[in-house]
N, C-alpha and C. Protein backbone atom coordinates (compact mmCIF):
# COMPACT_ATOMS: atom_id res chain seq x y z
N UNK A 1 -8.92 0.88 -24.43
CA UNK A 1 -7.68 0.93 -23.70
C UNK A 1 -8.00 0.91 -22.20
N UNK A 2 -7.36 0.48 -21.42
CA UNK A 2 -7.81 -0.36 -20.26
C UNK A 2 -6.73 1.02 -19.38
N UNK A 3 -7.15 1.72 -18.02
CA UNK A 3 -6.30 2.30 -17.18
C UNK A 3 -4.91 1.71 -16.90
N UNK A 4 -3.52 2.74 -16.88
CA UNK A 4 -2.41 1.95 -16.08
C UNK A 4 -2.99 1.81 -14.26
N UNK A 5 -1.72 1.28 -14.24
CA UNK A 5 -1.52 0.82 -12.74
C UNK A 5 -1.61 2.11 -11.90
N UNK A 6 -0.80 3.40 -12.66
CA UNK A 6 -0.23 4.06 -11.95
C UNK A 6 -1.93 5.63 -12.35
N UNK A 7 -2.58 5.24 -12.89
CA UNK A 7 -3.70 6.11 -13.21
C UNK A 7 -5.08 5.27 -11.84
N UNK A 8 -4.95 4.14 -11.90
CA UNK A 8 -5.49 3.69 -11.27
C UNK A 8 -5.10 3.95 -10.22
N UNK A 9 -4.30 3.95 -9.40
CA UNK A 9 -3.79 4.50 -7.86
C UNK A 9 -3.78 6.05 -8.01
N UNK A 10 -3.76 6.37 -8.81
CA UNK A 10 -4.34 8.47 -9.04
C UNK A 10 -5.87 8.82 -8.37
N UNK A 11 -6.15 7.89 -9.17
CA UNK A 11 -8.02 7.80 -9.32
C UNK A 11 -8.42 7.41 -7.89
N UNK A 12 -7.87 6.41 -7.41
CA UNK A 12 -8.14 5.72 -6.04
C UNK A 12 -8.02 7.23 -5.16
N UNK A 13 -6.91 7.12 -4.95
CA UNK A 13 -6.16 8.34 -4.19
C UNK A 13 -7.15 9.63 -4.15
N UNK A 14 -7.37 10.38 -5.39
CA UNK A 14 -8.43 11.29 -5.28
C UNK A 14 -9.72 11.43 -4.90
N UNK A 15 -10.24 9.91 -4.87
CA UNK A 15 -11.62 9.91 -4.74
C UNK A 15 -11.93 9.23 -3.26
N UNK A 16 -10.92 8.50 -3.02
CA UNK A 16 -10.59 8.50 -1.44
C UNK A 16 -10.46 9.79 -0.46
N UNK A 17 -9.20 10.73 -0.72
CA UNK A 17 -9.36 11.96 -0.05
C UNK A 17 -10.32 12.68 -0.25
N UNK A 18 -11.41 12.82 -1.21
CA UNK A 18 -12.37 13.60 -1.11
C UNK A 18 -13.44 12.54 0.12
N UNK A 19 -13.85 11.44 -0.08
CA UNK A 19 -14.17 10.62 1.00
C UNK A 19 -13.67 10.76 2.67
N UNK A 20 -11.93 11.11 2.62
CA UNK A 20 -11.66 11.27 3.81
C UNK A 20 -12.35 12.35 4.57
N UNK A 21 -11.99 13.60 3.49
CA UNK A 21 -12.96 14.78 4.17
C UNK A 21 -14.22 14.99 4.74
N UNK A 22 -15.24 13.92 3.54
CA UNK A 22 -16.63 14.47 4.13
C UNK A 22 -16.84 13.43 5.18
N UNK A 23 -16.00 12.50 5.78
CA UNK A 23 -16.10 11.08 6.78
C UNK A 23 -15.75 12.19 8.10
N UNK A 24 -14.31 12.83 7.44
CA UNK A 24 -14.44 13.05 9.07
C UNK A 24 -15.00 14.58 9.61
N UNK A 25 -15.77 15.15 8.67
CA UNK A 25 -16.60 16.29 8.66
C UNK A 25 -18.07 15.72 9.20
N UNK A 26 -18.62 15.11 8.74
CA UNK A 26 -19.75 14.11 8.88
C UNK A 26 -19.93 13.26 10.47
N UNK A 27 -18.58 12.57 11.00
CA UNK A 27 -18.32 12.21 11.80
C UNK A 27 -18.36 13.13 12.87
N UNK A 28 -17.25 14.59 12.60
CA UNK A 28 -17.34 14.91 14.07
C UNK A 28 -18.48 15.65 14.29
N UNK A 29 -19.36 16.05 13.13
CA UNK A 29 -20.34 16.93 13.28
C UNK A 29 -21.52 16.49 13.36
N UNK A 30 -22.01 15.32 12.90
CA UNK A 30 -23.19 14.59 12.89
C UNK A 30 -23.30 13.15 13.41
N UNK A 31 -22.58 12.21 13.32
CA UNK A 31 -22.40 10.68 13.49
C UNK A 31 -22.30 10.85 15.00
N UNK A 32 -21.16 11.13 15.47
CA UNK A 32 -20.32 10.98 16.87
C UNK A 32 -21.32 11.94 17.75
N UNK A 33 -21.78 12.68 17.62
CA UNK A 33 -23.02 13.21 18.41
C UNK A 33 -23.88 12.41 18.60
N UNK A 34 -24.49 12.08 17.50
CA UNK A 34 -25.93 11.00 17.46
C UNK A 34 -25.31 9.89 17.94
N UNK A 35 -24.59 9.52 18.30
CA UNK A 35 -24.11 8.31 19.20
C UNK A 35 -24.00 8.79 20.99
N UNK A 36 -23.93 10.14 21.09
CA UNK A 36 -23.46 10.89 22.17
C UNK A 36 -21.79 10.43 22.57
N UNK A 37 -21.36 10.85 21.40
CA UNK A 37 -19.38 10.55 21.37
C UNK A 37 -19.24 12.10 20.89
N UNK A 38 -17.78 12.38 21.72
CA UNK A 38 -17.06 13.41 21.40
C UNK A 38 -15.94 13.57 21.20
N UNK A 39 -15.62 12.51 20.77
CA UNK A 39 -13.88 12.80 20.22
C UNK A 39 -13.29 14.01 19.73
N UNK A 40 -12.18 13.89 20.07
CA UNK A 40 -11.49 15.06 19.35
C UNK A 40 -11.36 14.96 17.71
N UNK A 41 -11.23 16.00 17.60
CA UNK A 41 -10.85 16.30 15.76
C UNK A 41 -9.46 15.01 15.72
N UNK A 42 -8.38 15.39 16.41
CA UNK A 42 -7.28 14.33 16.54
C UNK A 42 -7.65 13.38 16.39
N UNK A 43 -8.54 12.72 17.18
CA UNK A 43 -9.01 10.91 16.96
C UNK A 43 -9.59 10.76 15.71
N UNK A 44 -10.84 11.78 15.80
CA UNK A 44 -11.24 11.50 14.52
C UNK A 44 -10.93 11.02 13.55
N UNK A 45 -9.97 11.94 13.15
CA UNK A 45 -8.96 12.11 11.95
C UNK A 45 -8.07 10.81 11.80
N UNK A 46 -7.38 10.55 12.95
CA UNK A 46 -6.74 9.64 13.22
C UNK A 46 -7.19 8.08 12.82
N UNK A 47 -8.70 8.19 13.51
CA UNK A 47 -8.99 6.57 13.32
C UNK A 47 -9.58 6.65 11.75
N UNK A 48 -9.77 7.95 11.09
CA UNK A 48 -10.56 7.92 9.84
C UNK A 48 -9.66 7.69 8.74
N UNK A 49 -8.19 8.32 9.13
CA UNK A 49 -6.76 7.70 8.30
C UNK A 49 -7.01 6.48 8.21
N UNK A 50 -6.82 5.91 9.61
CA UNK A 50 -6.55 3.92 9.39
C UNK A 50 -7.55 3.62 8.69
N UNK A 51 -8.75 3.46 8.43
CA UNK A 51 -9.62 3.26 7.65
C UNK A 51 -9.48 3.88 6.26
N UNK A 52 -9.32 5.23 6.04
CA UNK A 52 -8.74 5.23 4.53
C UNK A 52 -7.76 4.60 4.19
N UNK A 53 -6.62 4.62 4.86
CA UNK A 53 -5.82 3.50 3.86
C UNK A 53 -5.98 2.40 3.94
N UNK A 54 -6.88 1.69 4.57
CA UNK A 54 -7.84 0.61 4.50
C UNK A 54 -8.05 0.61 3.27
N UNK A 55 -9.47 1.78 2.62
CA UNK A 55 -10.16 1.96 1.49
C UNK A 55 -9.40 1.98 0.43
N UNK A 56 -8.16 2.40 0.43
CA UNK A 56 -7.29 2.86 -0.49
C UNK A 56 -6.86 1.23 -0.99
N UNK A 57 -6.28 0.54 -0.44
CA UNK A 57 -5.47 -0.89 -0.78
C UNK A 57 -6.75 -1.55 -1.06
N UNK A 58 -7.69 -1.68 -0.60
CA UNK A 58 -9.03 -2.40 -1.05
C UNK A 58 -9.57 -2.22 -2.46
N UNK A 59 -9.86 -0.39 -3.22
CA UNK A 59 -10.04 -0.23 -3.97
C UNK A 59 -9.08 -0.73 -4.86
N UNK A 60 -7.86 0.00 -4.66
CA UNK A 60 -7.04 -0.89 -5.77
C UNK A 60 -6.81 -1.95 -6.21
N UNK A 61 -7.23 -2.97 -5.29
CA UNK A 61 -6.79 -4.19 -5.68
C UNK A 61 -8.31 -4.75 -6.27
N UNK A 62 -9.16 -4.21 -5.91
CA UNK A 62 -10.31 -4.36 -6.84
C UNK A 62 -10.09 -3.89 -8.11
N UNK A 63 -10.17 -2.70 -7.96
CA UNK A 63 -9.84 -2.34 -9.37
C UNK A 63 -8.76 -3.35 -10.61
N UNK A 64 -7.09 -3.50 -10.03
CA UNK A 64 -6.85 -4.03 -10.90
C UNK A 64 -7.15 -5.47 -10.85
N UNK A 65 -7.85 -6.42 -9.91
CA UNK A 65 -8.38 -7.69 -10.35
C UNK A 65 -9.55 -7.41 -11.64
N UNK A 66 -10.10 -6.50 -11.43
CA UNK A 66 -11.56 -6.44 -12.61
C UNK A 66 -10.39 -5.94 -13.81
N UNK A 67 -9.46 -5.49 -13.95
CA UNK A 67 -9.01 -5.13 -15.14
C UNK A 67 -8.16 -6.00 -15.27
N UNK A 68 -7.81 -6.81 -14.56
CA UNK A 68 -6.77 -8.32 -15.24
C UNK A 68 -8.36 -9.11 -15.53
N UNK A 69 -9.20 -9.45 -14.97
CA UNK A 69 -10.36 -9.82 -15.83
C UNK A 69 -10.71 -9.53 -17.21
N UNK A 70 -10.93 -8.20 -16.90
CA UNK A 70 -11.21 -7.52 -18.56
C UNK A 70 -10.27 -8.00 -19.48
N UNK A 71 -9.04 -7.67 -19.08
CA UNK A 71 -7.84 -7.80 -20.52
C UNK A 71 -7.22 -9.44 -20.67
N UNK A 72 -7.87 -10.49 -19.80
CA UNK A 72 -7.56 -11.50 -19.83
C UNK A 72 -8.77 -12.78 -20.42
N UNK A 73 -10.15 -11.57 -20.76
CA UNK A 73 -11.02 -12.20 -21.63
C UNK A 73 -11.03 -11.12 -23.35
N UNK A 74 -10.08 -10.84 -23.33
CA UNK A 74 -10.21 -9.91 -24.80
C UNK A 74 -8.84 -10.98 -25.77
């Protein structure tokens, strides 16, 4: 049995926000230093949103192209 649509955007969603966290934990604490950048938590956060929901529409639509693959060779 192949994921719905709506399990698949669950899955995305969760494993994205756990991603958001350690990006912008990682970022303001380790990355953005070693660059000698100091953004605020605000930017951070901010530019690390636009990029997750970047990740978010990307994964999904991966996801359900490989599963219209799958169920369109069975």
């Amino acid at each position: 049995m192949s994921q719905t649509r709506f399990q698949s955007g669950v899955e995305v969603v969760l494993s994205t926000a756990l991603a958001f966290t350690l990006s912008v934990y990682a970022g303001q604490y380790v990355i953005y230093p070693a660059f000698n950048m100091h953004p605020t938590m605000a930017v951070n956060m901010g530019s690390t949103a636009a990029f997750t929901v970047v990740s978010i529409v990307r994964s999904y639509i991966t996801r359900r192209f490989f599963n219209w693959l799958h169920t369109r060779q069975t």
